[in-house]
Protein backbone atom coordinates (compact mmCIF):
# COMPACT_ATOMS: atom_id res chain seq x y z
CA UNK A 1 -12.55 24.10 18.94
CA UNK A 2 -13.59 20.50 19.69
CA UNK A 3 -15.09 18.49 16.67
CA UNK A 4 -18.96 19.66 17.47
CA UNK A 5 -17.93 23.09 16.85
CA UNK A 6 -15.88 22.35 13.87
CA UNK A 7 -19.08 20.59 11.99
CA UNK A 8 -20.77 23.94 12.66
CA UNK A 9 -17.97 25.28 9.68
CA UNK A 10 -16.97 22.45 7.57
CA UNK A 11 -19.70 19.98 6.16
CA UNK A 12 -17.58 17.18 6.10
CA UNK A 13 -18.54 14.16 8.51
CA UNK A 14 -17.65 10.74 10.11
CA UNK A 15 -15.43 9.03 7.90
CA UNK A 16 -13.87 12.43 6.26
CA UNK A 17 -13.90 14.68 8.99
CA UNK A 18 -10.12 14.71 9.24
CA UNK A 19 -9.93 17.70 11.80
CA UNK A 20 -10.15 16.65 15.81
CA UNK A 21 -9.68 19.75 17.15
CA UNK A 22 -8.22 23.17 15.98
CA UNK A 23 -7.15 26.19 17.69
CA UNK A 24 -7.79 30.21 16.79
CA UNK A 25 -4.10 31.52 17.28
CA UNK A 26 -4.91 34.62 16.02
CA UNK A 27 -6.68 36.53 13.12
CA UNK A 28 -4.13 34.91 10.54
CA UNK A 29 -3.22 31.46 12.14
CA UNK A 30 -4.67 28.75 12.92
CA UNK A 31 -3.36 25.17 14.39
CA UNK A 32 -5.13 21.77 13.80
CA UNK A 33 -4.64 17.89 15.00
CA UNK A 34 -5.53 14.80 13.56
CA UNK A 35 -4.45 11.37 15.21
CA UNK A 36 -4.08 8.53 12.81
CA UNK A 37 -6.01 5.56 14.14
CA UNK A 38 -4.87 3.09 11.54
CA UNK A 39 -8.64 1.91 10.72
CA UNK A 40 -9.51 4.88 8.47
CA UNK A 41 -10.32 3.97 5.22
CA UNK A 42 -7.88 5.49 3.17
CA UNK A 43 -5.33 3.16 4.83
CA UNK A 44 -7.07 -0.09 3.43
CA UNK A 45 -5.13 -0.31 0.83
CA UNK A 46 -2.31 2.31 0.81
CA UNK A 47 -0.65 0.19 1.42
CA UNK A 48 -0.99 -3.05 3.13
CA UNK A 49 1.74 -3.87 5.39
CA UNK A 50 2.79 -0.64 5.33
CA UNK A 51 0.40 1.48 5.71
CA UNK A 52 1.20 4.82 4.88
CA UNK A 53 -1.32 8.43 5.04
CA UNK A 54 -1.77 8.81 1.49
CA UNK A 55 -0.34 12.93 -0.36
CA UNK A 56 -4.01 14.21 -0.87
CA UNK A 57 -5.33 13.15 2.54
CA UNK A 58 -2.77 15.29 4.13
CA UNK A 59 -3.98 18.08 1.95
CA UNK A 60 -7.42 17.45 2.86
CA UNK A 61 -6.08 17.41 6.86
CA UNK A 62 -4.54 20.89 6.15
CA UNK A 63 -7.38 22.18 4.33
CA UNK A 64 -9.87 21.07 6.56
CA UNK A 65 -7.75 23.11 9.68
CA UNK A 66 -7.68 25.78 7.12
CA UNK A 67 -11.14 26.35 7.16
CA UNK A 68 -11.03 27.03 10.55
CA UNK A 69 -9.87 30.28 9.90
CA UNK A 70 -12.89 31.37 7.81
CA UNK A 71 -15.35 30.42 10.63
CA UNK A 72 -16.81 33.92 10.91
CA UNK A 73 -17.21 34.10 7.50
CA UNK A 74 -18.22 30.62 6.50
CA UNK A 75 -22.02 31.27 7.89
CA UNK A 76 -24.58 29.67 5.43
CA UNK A 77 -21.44 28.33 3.11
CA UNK A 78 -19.42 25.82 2.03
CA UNK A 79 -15.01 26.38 1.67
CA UNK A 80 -14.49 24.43 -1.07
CA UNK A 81 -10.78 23.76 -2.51
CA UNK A 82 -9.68 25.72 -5.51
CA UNK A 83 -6.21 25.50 -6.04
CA UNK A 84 -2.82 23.51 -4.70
CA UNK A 85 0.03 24.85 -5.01
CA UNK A 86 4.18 23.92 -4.12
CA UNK A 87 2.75 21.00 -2.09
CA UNK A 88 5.97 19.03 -0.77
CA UNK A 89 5.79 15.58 0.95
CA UNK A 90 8.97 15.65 3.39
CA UNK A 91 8.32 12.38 5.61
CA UNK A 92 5.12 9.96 5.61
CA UNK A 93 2.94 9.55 8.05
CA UNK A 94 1.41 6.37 9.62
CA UNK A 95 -1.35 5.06 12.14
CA UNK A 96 -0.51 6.35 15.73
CA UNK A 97 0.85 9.55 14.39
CA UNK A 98 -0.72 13.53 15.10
CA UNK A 99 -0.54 15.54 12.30
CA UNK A 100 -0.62 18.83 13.61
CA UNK A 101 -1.25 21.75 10.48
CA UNK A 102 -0.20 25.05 11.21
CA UNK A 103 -2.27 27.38 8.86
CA UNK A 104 -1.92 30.97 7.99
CA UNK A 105 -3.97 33.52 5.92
CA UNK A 106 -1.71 34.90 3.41
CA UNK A 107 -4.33 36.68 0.91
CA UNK A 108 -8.09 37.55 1.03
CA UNK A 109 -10.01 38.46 -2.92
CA UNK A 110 -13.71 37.08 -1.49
CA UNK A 111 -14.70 35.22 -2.10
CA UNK A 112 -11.22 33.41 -2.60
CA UNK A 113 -8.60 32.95 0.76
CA UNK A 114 -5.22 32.17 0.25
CA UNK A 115 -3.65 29.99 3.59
CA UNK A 116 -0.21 28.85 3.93
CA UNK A 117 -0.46 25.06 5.24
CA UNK A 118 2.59 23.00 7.21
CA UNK A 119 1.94 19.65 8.55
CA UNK A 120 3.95 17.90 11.12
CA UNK A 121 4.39 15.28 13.30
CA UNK A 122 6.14 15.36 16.66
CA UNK A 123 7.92 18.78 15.35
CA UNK A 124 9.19 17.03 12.13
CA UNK A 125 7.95 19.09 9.25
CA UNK A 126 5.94 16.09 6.76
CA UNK A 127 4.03 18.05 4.48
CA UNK A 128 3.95 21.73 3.31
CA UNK A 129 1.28 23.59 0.70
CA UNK A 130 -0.28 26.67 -0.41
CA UNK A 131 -3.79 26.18 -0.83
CA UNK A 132 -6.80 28.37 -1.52
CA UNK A 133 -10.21 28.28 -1.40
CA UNK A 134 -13.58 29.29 -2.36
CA UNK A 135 -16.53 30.07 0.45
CA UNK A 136 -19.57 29.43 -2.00
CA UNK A 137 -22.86 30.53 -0.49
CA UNK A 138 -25.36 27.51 0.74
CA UNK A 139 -28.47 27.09 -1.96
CA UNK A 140 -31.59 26.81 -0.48
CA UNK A 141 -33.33 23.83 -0.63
């Protein structure tokens, strides 16, 4: 999935849209990549001169691949985060970097989905989690 198709699950956008492609592996795994520009806002001031990709952004990376998972049964909802668990921080990661998450489906209790998230960079394991959430139907408008 390019970024066009991954608006059509997640409702994020420019600016937090933290996903640039992701990748179906199978019915339980998914892959996704972010590159690190070093303009994004988060960076401002985390922390000048050394600008480092702050804990809950990577979270937010991972979770957003996550999602990617649910994409046939995200249709008129929105995945929001419920819980974070055993989330590790192994080795930072700075502008010019990929982060690729590797995501699997552990558990399914609709509408709740457990995913087991690993985030690396260049092969080197930087941040690990178990994450769930919650697909909460759209409300009309």
């Amino acid at each position: 999935m390019n970024q066009e198709e991954i608006k059509n699950i997640l409702p994020h956008r420019d600016h937090m849209l933290l996903v640039e492609k992701s990748e179906i592996m199978n019915e339980t795994t998914a892959r996704g990549a972010y590159t690190v520009k070093g303009n994004e806002f988060f960076l401002q001031g985390h922390f000048p001169g050394n600008p480092v990709v702050p804990g809950v952004i990577l979270c937010e990376m991972m979770g957003q691949a996550s999602c990617c998972l649910l994409a046939d049964k995200a249709h008129d909802c929105t995945p929001y985060f419920t819980k974070m668990n055993n989330v590790k921080f192994k080795n930072p990661v700075k502008p010019g970097d990929t982060l690729e998450s590797v995501c699997t489906l552990t558990k399914i209790r609709a509408p709740f989905y457990f995913i087991s998230a690993k985030g690396y960079v260049d092969g080197k394991l930087c941040v690990s989690a178990e994450l769930s959430f919650a697909l909460i139907p759209n409300e009309e408008a």
